[in-house]
C-alpha atoms as a PDB file:
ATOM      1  CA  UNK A   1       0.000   0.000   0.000  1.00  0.00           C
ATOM      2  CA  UNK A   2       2.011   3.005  -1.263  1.00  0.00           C
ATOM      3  CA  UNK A   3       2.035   5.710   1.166  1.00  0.00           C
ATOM      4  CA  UNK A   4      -0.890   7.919   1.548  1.00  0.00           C
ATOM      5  CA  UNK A   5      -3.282   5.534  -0.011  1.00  0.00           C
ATOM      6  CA  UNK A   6      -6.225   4.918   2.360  1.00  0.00           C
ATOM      7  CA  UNK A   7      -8.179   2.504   0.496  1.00  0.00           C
ATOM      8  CA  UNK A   8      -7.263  -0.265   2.912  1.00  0.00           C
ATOM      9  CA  UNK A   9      -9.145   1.340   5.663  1.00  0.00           C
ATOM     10  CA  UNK A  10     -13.166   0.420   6.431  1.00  0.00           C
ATOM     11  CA  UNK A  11     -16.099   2.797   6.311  1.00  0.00           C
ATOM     12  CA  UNK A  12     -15.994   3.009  10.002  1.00  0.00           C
ATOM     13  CA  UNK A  13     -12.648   4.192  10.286  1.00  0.00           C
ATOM     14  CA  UNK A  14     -12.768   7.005   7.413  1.00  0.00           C
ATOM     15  CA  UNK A  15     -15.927   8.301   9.217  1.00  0.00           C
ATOM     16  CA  UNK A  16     -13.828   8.316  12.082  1.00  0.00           C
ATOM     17  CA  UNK A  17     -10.893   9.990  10.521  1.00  0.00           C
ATOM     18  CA  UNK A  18     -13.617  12.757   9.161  1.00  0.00           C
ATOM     19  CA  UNK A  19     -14.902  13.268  12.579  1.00  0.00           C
ATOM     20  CA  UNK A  20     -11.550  13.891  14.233  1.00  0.00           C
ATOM     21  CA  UNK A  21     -10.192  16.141  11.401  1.00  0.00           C
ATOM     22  CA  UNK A  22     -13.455  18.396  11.424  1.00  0.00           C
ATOM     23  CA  UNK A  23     -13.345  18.776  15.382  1.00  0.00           C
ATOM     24  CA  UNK A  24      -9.688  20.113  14.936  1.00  0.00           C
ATOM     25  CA  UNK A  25     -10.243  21.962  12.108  1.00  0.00           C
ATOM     26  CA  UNK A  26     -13.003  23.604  14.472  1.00  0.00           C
ATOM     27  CA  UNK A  27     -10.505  24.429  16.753  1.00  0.00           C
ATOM     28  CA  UNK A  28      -8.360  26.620  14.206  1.00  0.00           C
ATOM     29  CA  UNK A  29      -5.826  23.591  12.480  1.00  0.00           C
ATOM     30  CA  UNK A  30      -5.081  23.522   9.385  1.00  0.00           C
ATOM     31  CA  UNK A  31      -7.118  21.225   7.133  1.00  0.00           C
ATOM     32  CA  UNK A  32      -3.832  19.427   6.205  1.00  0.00           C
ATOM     33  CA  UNK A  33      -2.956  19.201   9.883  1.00  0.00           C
ATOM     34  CA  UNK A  34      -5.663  18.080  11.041  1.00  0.00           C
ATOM     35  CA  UNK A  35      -6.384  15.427   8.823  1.00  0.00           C
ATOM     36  CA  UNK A  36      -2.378  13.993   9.180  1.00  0.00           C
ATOM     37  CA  UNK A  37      -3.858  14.084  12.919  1.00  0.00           C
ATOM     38  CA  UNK A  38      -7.107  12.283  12.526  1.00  0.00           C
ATOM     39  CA  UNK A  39      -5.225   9.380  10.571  1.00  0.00           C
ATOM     40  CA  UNK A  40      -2.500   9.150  13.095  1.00  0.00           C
ATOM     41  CA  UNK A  41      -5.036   8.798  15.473  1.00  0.00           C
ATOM     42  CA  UNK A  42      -7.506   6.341  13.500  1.00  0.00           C
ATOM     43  CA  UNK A  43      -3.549   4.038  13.636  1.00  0.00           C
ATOM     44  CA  UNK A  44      -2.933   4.756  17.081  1.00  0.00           C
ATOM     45  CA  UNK A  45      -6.382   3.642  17.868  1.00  0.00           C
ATOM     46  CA  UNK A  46      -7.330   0.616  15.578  1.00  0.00           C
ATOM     47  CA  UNK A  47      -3.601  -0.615  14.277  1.00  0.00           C
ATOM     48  CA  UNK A  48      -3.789   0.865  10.771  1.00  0.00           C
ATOM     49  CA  UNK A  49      -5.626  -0.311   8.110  1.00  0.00           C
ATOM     50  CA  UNK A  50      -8.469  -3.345   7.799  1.00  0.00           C
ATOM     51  CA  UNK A  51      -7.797  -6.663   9.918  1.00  0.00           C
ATOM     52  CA  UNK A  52      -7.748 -10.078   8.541  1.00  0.00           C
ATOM     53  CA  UNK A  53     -11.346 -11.361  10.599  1.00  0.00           C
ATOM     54  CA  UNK A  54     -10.955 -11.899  14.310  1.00  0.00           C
ATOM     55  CA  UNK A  55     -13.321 -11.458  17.284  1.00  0.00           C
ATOM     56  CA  UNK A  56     -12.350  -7.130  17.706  1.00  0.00           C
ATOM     57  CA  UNK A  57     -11.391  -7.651  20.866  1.00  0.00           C
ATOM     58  CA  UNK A  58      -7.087  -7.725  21.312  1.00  0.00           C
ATOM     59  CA  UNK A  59      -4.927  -4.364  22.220  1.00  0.00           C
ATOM     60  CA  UNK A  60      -6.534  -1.315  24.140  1.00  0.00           C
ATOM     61  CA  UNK A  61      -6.652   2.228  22.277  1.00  0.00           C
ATOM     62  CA  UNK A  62      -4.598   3.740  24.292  1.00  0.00           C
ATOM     63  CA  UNK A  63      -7.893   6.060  24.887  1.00  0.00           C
ATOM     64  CA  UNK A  64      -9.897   5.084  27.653  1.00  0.00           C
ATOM     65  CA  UNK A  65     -12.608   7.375  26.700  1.00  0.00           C
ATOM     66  CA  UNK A  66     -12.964   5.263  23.720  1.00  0.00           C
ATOM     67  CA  UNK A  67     -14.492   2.254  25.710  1.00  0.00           C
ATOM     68  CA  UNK A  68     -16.517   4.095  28.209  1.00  0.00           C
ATOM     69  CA  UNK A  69     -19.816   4.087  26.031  1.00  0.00           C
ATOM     70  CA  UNK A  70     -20.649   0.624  26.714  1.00  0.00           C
ATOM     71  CA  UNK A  71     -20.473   0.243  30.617  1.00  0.00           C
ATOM     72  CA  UNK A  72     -22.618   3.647  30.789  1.00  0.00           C
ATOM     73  CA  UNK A  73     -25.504   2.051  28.234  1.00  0.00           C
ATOM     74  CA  UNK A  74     -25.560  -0.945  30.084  1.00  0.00           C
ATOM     75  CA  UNK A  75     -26.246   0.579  33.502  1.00  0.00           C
ATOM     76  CA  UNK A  76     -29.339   2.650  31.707  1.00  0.00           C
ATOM     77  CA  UNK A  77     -30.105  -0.573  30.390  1.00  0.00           C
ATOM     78  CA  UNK A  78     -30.517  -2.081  33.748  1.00  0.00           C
ATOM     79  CA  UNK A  79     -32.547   0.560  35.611  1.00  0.00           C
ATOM     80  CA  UNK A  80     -35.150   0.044  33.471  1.00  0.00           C
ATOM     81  CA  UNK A  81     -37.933  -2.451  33.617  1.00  0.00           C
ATOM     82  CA  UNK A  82     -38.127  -5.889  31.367  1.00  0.00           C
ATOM     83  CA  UNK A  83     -41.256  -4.125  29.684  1.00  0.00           C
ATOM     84  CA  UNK A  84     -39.181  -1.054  28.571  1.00  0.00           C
ATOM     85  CA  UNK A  85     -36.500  -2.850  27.339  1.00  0.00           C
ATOM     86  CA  UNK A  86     -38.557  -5.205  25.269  1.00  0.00           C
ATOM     87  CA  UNK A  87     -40.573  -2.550  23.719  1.00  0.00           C
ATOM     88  CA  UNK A  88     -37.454  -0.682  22.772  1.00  0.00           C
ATOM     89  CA  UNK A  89     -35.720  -3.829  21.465  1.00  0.00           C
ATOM     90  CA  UNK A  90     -39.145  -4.685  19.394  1.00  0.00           C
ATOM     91  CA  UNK A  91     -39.201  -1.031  17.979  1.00  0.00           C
ATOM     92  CA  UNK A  92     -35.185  -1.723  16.735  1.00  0.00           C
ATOM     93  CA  UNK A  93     -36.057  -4.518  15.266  1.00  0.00           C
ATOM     94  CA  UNK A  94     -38.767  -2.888  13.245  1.00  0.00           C
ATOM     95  CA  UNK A  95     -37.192   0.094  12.265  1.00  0.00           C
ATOM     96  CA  UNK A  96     -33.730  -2.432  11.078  1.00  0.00           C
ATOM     97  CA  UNK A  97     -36.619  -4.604   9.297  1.00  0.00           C
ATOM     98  CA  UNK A  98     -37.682  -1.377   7.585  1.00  0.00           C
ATOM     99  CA  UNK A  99     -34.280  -0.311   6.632  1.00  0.00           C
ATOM    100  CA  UNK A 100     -33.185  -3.419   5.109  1.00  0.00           C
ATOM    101  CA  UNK A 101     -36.649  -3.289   2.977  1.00  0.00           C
ATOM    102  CA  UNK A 102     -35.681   0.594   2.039  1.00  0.00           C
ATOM    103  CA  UNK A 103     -32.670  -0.505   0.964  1.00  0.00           C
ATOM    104  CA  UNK A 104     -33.248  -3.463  -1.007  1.00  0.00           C
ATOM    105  CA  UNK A 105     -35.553  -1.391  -3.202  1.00  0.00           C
ATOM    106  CA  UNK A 106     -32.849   1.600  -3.700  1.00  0.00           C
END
């Protein structure tokens, strides 16, 4: 992969990239800057480019922030009754059925 060449990164991690950039560029970096920051971090974080399969779970980020959404959802999660959660997980399930069905017609 010749230098530069980011085709060998997923979806997830360019929207990632993007995200990071624009929140520096925000704070007054240069566009050129900030996006040599964003990819540096994307590497630091995920170890580069696509992996070869495996489970995601290996090396920490480095960023604990990264990993705190999780534990926080899953105490919300818990303080709410077995009725909630079920009508919430139904109503997912719905809208993901209705997604797929948008696009498969697109």
């Amino acid at each position: 992969m010749p230098q530069g060449d980011k085709s060998k990164y997923t979806d997830k991690q360019d929207r990632k990239a993007d995200h990071i950039a624009d929140s520096y560029e925000k704070k007054g970096v240069s566009q050129k800057e900030a996006e040599s920051r964003a990819w540096a971090t994307v590497n630091k974080d995920d170890g580069g480019g696509k992996k070869a399969g495996g489970s995601g779970r290996g090396k920490s980020t480095g960023h604990p922030r990264a990993h705190k959404g999780g534990k926080a959802g899953g105490k919300a999660s818990a303080s709410r009754s077995a009725a909630d959660r079920s009508a919430s997980a139904k109503k997912a399930a719905a809208t993901r059925k209705r997604n797929a069905e948008h696009h498969a017609h697109s």
